[in-house]
N, C-alpha and C. Protein backbone atom coordinates (compact mmCIF):
# COMPACT_ATOMS: atom_id res chain seq x y z
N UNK A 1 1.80 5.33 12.55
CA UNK A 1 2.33 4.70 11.36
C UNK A 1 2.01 5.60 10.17
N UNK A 2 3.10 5.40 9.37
CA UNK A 2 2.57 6.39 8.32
C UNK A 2 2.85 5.84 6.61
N UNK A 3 2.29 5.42 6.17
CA UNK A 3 2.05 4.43 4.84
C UNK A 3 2.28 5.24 3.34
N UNK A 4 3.19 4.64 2.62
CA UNK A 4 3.59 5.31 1.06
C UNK A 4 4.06 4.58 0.11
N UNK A 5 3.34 5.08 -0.83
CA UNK A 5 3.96 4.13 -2.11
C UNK A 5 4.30 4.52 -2.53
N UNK A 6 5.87 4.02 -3.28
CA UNK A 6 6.57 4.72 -4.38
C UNK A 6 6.12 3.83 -5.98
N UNK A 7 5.12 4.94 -6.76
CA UNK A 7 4.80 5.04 -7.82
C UNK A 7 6.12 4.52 -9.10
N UNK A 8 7.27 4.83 -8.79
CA UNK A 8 8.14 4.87 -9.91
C UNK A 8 8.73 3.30 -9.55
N UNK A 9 8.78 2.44 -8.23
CA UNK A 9 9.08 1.11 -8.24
C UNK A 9 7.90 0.66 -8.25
N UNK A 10 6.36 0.80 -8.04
CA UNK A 10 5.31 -0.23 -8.34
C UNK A 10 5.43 -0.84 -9.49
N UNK A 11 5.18 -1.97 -9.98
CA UNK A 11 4.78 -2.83 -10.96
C UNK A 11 3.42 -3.05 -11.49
N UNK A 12 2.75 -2.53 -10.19
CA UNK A 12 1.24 -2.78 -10.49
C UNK A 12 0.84 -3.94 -10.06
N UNK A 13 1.57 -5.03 -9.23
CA UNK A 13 0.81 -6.40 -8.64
C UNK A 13 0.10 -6.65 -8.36
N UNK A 14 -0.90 -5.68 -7.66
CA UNK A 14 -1.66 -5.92 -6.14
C UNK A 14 -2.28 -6.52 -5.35
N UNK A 15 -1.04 -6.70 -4.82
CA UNK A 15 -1.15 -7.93 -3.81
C UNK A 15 -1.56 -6.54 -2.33
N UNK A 16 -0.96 -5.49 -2.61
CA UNK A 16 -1.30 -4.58 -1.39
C UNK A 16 -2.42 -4.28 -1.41
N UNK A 17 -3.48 -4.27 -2.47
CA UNK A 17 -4.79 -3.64 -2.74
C UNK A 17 -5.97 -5.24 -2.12
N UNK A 18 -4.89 -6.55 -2.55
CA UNK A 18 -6.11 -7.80 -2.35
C UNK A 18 -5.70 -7.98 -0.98
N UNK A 19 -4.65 -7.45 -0.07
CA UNK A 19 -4.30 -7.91 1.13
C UNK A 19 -5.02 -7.27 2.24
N UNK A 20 -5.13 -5.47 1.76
CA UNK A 20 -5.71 -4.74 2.51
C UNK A 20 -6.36 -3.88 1.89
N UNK A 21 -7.56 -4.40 1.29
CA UNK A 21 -7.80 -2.94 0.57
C UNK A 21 -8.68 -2.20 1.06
N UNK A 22 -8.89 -1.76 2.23
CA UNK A 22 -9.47 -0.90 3.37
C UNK A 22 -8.20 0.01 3.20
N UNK A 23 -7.11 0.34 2.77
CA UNK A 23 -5.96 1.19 2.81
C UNK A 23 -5.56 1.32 1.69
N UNK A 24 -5.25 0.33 0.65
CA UNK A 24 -4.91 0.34 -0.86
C UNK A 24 -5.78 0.06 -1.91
N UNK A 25 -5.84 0.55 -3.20
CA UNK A 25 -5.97 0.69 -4.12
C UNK A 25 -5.38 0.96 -5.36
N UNK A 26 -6.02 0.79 -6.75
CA UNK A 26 -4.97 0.62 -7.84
C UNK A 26 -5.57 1.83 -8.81
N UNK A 27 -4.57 3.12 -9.13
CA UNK A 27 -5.23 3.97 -10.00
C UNK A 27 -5.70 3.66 -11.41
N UNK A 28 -5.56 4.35 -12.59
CA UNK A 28 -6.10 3.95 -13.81
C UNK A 28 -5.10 3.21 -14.25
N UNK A 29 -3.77 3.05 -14.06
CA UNK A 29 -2.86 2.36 -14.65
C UNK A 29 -2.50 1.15 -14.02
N UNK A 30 -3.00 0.93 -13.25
CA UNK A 30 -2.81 -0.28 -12.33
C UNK A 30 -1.78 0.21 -11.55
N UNK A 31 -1.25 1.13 -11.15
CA UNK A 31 -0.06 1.29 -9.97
C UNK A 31 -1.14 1.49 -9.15
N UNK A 32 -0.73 0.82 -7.70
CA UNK A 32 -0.76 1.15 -6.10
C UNK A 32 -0.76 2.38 -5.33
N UNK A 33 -1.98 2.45 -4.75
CA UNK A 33 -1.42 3.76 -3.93
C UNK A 33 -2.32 3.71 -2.83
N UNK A 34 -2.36 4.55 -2.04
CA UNK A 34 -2.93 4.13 -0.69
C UNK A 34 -4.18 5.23 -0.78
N UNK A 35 -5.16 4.45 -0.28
CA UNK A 35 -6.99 5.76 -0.29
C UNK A 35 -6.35 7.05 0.57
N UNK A 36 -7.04 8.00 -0.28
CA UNK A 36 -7.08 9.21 1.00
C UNK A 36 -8.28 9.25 1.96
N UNK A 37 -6.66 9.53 2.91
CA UNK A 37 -7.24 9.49 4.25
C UNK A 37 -6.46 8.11 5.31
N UNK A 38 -6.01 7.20 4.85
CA UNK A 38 -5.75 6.24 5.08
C UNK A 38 -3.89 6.28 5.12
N UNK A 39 -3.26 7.04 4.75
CA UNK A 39 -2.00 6.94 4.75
C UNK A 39 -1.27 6.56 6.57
N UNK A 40 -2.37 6.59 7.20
CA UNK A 40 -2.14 6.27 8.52
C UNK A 40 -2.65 4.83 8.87
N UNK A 41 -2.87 4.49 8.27
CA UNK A 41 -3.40 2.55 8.15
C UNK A 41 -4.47 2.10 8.67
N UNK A 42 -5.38 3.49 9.33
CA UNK A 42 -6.59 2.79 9.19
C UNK A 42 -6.49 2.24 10.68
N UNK A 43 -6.00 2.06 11.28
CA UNK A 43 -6.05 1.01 12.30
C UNK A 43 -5.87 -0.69 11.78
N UNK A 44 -5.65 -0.40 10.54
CA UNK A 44 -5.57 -2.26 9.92
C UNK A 44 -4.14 -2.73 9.78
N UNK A 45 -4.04 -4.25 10.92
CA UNK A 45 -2.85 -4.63 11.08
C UNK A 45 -2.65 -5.43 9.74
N UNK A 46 -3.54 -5.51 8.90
CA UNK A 46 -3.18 -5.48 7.02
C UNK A 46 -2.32 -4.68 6.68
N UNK A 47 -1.87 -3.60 6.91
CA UNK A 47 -1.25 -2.53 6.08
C UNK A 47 0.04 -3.30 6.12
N UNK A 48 0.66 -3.66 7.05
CA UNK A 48 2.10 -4.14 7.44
C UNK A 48 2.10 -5.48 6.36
N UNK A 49 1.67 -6.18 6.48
CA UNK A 49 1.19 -7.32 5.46
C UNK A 49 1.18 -6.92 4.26
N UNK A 50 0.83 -6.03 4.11
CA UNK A 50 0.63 -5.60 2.04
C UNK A 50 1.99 -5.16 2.08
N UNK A 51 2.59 -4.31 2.96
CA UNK A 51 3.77 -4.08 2.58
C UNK A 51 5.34 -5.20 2.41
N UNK A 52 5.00 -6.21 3.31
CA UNK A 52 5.82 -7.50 2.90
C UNK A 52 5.04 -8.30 1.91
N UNK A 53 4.08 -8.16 1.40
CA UNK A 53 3.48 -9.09 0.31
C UNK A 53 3.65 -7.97 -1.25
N UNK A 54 4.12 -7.22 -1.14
CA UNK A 54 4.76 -6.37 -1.90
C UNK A 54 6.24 -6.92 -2.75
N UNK A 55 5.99 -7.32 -4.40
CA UNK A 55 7.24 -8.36 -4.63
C UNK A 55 8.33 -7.54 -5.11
N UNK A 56 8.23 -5.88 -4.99
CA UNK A 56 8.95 -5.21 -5.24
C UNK A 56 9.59 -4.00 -4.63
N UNK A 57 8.67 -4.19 -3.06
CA UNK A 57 9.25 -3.84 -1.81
C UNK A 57 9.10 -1.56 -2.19
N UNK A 58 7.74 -1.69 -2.65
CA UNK A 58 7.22 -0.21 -3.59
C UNK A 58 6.98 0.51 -1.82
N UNK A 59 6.26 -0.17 -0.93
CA UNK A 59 5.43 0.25 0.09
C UNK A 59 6.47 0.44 1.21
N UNK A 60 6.21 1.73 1.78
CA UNK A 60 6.60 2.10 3.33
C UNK A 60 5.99 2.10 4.07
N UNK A 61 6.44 1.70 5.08
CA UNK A 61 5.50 1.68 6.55
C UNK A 61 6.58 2.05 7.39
N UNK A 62 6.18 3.15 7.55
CA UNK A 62 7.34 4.23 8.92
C UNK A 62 6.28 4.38 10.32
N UNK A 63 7.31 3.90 11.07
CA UNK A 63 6.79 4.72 12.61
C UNK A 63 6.53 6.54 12.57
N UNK A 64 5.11 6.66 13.50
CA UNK A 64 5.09 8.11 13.54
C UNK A 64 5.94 8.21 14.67
């Protein structure tokens, strides 16, 4: 799996950071982005979850 946020549709919600935040986090501006190192999800079946609890649909979750 391979996990991304697009910076220019975040809003800054984070609902991806309170859902899973073993994978997400919020920089100085409040946009979303995923920890380094983690763009592979960690093994956390959270990641998929932050990305449908996402109200602006910012987060990818692609098959490797």
């Amino acid at each position: 799996m391979r996990i991304s946020v697009d910076q220019d549709v975040c809003i800054g919600a984070g609902q991806c950071a309170l859902t899973a935040p073993q994978v997400f986090t919020q920089d100085d501006d409040g946009l979303s982005e995923v920890l380094p190192g983690r763009e592979d999800g960690h093994g956390s079946a959270l990641a998929r979850e932050a990305a449908r609890a996402c109200p602006v649909s910012a987060i990818t979750v692609a098959e490797s």
